[in-house]
PDB file of N, CA and C in Angstrom:
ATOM      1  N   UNK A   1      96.353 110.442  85.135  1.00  0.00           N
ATOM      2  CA  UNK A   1      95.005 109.965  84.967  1.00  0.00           C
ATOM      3  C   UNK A   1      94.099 110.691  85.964  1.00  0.00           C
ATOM      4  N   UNK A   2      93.052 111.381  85.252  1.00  0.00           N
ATOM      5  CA  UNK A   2      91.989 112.090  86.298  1.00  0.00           C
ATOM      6  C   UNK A   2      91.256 111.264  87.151  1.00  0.00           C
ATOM      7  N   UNK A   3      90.398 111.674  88.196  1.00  0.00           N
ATOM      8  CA  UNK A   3      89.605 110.486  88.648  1.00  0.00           C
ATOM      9  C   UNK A   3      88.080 111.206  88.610  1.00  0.00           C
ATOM     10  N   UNK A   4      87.052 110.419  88.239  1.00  0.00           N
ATOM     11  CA  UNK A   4      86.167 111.451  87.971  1.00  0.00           C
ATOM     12  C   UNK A   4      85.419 110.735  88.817  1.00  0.00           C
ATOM     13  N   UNK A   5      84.451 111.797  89.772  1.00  0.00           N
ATOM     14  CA  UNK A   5      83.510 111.865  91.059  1.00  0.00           C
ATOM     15  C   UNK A   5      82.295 111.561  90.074  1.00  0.00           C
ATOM     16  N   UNK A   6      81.221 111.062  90.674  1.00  0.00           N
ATOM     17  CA  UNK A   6      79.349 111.209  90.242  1.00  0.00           C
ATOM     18  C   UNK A   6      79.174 111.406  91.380  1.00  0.00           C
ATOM     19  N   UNK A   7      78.552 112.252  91.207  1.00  0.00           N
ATOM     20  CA  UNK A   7      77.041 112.820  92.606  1.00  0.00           C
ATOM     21  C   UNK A   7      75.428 112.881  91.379  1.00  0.00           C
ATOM     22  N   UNK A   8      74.921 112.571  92.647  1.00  0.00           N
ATOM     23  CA  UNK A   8      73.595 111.738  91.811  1.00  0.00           C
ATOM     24  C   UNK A   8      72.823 113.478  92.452  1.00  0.00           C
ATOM     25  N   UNK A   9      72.291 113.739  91.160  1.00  0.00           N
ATOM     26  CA  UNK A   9      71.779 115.006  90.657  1.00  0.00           C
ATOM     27  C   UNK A   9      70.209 114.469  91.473  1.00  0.00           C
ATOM     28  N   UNK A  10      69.665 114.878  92.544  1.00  0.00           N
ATOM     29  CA  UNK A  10      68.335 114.157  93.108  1.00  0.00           C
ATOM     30  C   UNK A  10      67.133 115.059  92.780  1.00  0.00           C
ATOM     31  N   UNK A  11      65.911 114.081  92.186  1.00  0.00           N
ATOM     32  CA  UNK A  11      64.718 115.545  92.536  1.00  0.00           C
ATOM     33  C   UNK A  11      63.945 114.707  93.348  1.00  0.00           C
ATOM     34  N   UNK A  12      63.444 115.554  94.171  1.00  0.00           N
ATOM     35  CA  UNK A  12      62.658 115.057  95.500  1.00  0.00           C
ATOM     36  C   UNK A  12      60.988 115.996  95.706  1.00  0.00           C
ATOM     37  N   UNK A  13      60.290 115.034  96.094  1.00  0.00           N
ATOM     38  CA  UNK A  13      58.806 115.634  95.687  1.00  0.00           C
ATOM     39  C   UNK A  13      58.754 115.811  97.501  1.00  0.00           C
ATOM     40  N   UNK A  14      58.292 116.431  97.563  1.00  0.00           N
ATOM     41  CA  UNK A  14      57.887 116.828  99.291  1.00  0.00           C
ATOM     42  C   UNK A  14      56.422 117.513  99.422  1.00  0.00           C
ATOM     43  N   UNK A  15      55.174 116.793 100.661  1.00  0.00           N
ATOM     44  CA  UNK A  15      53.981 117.296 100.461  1.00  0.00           C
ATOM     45  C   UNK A  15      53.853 117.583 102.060  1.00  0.00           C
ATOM     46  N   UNK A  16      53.438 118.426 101.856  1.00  0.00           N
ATOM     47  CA  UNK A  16      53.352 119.084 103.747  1.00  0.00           C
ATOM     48  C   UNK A  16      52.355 119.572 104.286  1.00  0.00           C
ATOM     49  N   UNK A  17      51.382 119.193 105.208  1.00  0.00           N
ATOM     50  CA  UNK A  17      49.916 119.499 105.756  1.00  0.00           C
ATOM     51  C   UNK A  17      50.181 120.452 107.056  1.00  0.00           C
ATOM     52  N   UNK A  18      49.672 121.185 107.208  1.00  0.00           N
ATOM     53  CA  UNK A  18      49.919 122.209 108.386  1.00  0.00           C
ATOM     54  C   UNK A  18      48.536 122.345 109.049  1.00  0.00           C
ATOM     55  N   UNK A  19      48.785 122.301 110.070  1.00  0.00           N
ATOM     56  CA  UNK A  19      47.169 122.695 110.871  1.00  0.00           C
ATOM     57  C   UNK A  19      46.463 123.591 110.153  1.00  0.00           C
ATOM     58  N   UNK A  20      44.883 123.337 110.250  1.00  0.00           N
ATOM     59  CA  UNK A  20      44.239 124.224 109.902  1.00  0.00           C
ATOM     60  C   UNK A  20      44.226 125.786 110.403  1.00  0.00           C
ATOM     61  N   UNK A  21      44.712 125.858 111.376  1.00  0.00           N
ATOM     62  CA  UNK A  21      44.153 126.737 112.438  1.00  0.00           C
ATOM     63  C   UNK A  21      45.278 127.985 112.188  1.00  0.00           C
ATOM     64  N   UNK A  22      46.050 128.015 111.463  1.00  0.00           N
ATOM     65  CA  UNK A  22      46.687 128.858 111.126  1.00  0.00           C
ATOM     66  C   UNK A  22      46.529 130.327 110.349  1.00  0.00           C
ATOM     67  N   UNK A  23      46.656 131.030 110.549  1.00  0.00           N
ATOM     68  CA  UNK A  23      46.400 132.916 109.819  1.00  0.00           C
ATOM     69  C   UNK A  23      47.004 132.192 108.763  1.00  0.00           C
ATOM     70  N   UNK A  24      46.875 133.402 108.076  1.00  0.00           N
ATOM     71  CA  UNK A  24      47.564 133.274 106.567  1.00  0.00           C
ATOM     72  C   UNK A  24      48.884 133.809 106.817  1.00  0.00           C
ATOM     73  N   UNK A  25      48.888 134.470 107.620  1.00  0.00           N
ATOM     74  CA  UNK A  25      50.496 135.010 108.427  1.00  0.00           C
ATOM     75  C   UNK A  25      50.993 134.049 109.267  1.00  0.00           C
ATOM     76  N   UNK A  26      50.418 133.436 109.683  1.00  0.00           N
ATOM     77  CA  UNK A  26      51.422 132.134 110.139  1.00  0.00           C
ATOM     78  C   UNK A  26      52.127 131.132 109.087  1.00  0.00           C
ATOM     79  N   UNK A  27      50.595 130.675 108.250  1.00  0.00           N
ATOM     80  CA  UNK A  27      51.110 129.897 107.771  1.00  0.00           C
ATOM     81  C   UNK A  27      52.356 129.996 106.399  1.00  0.00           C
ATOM     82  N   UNK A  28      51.663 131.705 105.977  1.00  0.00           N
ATOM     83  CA  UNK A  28      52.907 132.284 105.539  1.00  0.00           C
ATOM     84  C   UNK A  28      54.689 132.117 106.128  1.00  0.00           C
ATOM     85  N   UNK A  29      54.809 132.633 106.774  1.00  0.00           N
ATOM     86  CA  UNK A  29      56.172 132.286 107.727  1.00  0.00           C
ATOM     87  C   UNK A  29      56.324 131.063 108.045  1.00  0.00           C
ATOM     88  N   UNK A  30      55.760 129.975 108.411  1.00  0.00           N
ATOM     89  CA  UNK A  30      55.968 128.579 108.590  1.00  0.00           C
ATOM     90  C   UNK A  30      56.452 128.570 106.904  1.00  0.00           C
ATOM     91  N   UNK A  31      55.777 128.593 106.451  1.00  0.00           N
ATOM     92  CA  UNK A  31      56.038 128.131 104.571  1.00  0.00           C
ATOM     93  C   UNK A  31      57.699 128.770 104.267  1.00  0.00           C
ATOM     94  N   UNK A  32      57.914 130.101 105.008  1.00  0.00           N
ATOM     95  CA  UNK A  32      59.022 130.093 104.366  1.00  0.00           C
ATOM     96  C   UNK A  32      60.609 129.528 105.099  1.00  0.00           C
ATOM     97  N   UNK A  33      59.687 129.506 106.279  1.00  0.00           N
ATOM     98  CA  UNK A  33      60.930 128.716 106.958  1.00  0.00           C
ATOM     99  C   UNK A  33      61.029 127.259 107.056  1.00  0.00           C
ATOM    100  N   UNK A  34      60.643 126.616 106.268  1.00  0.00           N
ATOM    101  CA  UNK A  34      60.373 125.803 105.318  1.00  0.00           C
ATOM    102  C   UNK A  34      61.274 125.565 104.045  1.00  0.00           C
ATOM    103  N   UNK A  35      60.910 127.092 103.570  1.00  0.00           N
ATOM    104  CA  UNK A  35      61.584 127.255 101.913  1.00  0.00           C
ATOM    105  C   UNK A  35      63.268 127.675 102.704  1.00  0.00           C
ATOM    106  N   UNK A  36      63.274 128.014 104.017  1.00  0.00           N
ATOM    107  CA  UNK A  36      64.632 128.570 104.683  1.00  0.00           C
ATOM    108  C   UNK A  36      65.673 127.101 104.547  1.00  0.00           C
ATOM    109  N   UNK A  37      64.929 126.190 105.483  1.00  0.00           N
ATOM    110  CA  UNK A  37      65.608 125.224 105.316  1.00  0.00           C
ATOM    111  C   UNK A  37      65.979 124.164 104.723  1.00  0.00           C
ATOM    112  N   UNK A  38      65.042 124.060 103.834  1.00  0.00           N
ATOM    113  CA  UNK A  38      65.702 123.470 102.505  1.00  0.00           C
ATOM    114  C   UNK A  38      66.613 124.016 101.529  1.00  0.00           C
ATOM    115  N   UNK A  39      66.926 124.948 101.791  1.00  0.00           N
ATOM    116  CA  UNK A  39      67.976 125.855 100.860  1.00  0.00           C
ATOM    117  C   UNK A  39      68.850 125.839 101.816  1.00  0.00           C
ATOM    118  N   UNK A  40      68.956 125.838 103.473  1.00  0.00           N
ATOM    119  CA  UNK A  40      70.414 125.130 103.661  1.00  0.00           C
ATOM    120  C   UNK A  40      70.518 123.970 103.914  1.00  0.00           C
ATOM    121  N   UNK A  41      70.058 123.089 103.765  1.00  0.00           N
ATOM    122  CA  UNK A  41      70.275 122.020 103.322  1.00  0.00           C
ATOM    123  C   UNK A  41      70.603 121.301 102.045  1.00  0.00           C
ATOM    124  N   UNK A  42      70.850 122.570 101.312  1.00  0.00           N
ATOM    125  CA  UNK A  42      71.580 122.364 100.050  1.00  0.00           C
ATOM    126  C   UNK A  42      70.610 122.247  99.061  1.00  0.00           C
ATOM    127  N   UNK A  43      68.936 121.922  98.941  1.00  0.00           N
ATOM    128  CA  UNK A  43      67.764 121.665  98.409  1.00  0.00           C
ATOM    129  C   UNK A  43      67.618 123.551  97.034  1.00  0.00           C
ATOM    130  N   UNK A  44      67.142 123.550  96.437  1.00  0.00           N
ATOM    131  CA  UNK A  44      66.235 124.087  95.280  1.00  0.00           C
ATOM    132  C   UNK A  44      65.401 123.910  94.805  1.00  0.00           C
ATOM    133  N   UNK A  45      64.022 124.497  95.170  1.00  0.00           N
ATOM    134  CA  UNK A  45      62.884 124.137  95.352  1.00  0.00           C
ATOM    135  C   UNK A  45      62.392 124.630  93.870  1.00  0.00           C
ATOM    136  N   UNK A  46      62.203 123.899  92.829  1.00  0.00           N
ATOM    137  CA  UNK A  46      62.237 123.955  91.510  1.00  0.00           C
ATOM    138  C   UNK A  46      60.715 124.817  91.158  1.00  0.00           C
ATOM    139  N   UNK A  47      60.006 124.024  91.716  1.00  0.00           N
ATOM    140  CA  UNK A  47      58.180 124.309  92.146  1.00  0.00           C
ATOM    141  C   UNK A  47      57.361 124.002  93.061  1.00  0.00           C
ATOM    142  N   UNK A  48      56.747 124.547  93.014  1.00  0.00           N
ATOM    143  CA  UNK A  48      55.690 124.629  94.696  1.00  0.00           C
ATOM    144  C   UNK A  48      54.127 124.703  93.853  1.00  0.00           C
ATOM    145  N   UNK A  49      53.581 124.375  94.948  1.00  0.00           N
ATOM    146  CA  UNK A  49      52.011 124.752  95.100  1.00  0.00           C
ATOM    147  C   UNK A  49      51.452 125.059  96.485  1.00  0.00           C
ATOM    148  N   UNK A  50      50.428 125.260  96.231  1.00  0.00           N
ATOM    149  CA  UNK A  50      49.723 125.483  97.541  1.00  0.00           C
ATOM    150  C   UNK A  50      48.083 124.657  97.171  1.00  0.00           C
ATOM    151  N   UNK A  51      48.159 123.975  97.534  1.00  0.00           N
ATOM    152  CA  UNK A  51      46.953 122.752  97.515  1.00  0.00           C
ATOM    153  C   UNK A  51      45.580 123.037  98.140  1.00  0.00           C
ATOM    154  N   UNK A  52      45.942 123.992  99.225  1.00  0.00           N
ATOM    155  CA  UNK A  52      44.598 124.896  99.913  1.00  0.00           C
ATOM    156  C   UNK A  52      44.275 123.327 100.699  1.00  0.00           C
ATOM    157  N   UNK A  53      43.362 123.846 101.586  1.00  0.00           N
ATOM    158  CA  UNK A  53      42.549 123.266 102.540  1.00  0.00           C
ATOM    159  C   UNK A  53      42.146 121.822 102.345  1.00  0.00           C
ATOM    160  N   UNK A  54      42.052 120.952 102.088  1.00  0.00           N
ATOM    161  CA  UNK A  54      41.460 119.979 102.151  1.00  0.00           C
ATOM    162  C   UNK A  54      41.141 118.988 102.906  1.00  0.00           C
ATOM    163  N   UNK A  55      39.984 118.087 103.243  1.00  0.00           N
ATOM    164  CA  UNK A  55      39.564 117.387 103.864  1.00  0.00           C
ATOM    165  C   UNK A  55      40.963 115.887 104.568  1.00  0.00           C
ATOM    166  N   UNK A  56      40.934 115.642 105.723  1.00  0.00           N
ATOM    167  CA  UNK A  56      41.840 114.217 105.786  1.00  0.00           C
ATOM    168  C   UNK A  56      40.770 113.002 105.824  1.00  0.00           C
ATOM    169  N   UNK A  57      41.656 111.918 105.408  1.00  0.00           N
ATOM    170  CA  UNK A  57      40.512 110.378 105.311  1.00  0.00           C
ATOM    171  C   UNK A  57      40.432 110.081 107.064  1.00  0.00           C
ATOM    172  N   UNK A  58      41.211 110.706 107.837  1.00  0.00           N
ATOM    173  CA  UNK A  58      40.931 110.579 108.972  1.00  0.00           C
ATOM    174  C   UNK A  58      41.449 111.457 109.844  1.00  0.00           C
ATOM    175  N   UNK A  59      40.814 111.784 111.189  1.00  0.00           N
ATOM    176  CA  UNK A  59      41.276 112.830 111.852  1.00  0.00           C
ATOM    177  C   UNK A  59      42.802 112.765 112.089  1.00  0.00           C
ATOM    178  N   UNK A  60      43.937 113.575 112.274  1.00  0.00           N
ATOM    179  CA  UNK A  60      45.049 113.134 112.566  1.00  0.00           C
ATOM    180  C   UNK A  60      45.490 114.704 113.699  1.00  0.00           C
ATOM    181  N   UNK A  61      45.533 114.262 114.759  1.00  0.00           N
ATOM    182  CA  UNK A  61      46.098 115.267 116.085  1.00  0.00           C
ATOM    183  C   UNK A  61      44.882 116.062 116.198  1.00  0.00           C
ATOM    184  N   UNK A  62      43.978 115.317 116.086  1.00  0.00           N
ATOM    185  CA  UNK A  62      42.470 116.147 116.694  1.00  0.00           C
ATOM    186  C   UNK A  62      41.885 117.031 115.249  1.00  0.00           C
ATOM    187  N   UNK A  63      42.805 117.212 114.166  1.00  0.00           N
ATOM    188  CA  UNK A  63      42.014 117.432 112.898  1.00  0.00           C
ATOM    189  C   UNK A  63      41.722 116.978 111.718  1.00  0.00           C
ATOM    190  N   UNK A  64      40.472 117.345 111.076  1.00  0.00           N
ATOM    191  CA  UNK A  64      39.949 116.568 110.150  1.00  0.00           C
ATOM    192  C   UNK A  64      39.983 117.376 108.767  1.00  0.00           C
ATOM    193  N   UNK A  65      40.642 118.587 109.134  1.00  0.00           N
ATOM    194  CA  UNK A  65      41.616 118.581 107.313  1.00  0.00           C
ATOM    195  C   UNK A  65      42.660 119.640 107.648  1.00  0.00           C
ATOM    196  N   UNK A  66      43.630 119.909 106.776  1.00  0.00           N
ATOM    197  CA  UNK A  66      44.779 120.471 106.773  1.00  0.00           C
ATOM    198  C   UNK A  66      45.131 121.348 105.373  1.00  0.00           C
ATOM    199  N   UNK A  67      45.910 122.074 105.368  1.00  0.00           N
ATOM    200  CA  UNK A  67      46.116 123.131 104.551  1.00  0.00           C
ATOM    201  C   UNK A  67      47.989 122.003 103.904  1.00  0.00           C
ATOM    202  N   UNK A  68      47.436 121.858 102.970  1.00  0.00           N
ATOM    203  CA  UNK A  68      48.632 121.066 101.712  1.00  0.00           C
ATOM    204  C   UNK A  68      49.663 122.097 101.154  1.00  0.00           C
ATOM    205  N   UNK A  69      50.577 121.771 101.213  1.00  0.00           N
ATOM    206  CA  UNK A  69      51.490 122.434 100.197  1.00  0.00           C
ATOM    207  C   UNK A  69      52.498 121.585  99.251  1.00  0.00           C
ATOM    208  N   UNK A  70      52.984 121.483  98.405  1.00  0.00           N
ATOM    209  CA  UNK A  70      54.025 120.386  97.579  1.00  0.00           C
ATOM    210  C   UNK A  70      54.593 121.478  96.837  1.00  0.00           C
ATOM    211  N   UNK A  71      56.294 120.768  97.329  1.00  0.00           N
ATOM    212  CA  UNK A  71      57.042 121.265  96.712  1.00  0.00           C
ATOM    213  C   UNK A  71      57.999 119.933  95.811  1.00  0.00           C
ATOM    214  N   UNK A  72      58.925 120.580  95.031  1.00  0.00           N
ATOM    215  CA  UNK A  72      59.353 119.620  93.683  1.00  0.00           C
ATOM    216  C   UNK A  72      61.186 120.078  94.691  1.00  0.00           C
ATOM    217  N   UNK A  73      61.907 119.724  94.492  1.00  0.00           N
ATOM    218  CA  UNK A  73      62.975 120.057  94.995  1.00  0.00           C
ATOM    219  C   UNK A  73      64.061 119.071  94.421  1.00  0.00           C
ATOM    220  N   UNK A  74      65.180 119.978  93.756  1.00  0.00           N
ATOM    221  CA  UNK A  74      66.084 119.842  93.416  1.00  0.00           C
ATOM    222  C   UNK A  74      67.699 119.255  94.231  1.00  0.00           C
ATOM    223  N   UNK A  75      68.147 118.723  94.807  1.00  0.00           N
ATOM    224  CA  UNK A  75      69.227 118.738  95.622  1.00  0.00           C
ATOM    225  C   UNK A  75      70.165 117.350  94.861  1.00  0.00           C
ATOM    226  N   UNK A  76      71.725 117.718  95.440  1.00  0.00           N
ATOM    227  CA  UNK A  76      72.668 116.568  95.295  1.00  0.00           C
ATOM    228  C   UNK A  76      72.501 116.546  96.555  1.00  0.00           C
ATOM    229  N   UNK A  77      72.356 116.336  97.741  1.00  0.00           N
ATOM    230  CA  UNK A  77      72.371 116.115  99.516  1.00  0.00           C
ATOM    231  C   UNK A  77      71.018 114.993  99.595  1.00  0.00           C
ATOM    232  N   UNK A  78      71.618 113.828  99.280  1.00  0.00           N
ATOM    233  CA  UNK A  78      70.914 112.388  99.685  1.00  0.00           C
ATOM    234  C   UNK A  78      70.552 112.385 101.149  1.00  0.00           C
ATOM    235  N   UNK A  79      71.060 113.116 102.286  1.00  0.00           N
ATOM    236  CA  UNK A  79      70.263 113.186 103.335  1.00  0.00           C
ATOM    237  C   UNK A  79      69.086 114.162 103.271  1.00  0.00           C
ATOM    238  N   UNK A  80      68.807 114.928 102.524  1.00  0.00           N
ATOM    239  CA  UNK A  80      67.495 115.235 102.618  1.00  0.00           C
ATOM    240  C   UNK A  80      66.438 115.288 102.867  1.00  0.00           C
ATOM    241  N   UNK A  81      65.914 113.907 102.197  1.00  0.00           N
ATOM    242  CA  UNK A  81      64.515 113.821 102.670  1.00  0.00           C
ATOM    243  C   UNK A  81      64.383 113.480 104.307  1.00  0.00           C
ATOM    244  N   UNK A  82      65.256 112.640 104.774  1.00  0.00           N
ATOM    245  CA  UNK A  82      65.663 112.914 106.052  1.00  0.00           C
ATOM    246  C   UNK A  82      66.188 113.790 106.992  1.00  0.00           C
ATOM    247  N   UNK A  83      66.350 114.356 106.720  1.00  0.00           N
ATOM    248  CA  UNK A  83      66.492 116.370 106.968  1.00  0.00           C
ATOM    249  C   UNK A  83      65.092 117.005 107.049  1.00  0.00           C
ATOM    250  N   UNK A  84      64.704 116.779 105.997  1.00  0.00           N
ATOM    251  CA  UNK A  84      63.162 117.300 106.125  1.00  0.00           C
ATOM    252  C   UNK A  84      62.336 116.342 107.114  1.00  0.00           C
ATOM    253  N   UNK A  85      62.214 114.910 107.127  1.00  0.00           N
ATOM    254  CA  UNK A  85      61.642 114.025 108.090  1.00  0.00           C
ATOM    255  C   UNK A  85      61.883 114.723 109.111  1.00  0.00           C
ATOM    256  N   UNK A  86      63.057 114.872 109.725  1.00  0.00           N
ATOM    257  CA  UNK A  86      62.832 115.446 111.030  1.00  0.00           C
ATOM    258  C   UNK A  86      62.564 116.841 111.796  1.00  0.00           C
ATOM    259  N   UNK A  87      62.775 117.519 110.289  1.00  0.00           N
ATOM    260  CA  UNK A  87      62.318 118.622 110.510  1.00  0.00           C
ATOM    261  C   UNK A  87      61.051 119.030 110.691  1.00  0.00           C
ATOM    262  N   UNK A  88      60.106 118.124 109.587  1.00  0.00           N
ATOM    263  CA  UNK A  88      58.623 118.698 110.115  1.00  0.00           C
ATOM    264  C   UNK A  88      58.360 117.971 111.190  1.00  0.00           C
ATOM    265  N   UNK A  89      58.717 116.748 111.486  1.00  0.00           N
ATOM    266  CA  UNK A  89      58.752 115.913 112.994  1.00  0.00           C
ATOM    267  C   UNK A  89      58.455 116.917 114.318  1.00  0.00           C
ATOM    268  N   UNK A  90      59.549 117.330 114.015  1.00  0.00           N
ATOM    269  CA  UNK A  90      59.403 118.396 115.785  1.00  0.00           C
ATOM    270  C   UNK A  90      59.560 119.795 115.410  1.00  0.00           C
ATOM    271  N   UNK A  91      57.916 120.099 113.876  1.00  0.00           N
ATOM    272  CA  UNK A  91      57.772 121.390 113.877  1.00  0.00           C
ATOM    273  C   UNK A  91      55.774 121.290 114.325  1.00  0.00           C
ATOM    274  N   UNK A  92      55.469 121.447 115.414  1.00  0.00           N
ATOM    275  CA  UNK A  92      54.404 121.441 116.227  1.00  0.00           C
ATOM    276  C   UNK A  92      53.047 122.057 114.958  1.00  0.00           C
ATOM    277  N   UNK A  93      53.543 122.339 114.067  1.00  0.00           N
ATOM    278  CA  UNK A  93      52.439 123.075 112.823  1.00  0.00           C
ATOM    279  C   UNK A  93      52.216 121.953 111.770  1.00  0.00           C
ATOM    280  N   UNK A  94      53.403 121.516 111.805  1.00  0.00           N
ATOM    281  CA  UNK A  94      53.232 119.957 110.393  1.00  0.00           C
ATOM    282  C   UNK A  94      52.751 119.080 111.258  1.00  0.00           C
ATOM    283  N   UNK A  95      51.372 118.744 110.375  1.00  0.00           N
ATOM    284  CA  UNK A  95      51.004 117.477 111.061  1.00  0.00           C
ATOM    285  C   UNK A  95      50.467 116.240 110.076  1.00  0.00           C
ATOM    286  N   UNK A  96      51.024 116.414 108.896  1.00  0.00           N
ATOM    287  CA  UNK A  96      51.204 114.876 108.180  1.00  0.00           C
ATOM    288  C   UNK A  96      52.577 115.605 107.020  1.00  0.00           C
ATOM    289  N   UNK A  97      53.000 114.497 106.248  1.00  0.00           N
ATOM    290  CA  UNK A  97      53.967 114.872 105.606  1.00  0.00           C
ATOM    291  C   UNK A  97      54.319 113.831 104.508  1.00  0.00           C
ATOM    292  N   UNK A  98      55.157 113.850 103.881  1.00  0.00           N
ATOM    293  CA  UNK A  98      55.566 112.913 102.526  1.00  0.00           C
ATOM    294  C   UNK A  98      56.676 113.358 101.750  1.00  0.00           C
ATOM    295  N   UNK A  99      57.676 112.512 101.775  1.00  0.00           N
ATOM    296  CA  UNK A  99      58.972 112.691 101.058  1.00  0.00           C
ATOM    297  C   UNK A  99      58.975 111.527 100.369  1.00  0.00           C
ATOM    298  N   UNK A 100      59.446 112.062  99.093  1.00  0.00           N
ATOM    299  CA  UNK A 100      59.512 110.973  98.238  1.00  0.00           C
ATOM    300  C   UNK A 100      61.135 111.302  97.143  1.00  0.00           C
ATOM    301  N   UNK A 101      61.411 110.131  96.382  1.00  0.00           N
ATOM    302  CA  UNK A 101      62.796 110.448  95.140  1.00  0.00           C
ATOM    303  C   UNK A 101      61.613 110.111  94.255  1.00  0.00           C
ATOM    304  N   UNK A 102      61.491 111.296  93.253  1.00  0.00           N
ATOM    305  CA  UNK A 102      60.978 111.720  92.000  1.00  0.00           C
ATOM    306  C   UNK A 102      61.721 110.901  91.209  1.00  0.00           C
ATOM    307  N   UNK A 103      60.660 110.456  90.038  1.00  0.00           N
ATOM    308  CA  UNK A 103      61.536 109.992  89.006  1.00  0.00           C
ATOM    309  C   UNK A 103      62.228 110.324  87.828  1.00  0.00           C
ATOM    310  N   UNK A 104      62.208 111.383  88.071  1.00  0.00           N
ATOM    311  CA  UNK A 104      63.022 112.832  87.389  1.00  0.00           C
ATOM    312  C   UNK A 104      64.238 112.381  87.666  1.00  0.00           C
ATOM    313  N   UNK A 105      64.907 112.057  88.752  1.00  0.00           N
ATOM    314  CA  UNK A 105      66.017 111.867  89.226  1.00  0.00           C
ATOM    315  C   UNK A 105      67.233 111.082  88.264  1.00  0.00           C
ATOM    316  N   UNK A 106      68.272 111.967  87.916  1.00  0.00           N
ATOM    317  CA  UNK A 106      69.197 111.587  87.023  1.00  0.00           C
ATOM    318  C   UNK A 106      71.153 111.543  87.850  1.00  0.00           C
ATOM    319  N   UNK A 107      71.651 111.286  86.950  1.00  0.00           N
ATOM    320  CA  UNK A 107      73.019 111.243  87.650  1.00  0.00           C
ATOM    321  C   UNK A 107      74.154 112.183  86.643  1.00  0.00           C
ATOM    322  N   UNK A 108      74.465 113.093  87.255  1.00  0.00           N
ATOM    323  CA  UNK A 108      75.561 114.422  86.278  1.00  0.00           C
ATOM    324  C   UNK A 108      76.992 113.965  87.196  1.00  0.00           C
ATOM    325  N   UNK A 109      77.768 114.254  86.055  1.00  0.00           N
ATOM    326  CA  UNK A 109      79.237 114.166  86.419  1.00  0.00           C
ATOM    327  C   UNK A 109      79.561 115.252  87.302  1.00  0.00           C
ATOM    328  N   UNK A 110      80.493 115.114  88.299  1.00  0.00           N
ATOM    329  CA  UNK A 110      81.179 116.392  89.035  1.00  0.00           C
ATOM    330  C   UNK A 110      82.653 116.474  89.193  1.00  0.00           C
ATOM    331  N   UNK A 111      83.521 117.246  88.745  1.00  0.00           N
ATOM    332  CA  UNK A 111      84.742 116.911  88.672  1.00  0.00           C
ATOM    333  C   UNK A 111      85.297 117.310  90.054  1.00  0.00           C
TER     334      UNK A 111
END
């Protein structure tokens, strides 16, 4: 008799504000080390945007808007979004953030 595993197939929405004050070459390289570590963290970042500049409802670390990005991300690694929590935590450039389980989110067999 086989025994058959489920791992829950996750999609995870992630939205990330970065200081304004950034080059486009910074914020370039922040973005991909970003896209670095969610891919080892096992993540596949399905789709992205770049949200551009926008205003905050309130100042947050002395600024009053931030440069958005959202990504859609694919992963079986349920620590994730907590992976990412602490990653933009003590990355001195993210300064608001949002992880969420998409309701995309389905469950595939894994043998």
């Amino acid at each position: 008799m086989s025994s058959r595993h489920y791992r829950a197939q996750r999609m995870y929405e992630s939205v990330v504000v970065f200081k304004p004050t950034l080059t486009e070459d910074e914020y370039n390289t922040k973005l991909n080390e970003v896209k670095d570590f969610i891919a080892k963290k096992g993540g596949n970042i399905v789709h992205e945007e770049d949200w551009g500049t926008k205003n905050l409802a309130y100042k947050i670390s002395g600024f009053g808007h931030g440069r958005y990005h959202f990504f859609k991300i694919f992963s079986t690694n349920p620590q994730l979004p907590n992976d990412l929590d602490f990653y933009y935590k003590i990355n001195e450039d993210v300064i608001r953030w949002l992880n969420i389980l998409s309701k995309e989110s389905s469950e595939e067999k894994a043998s």
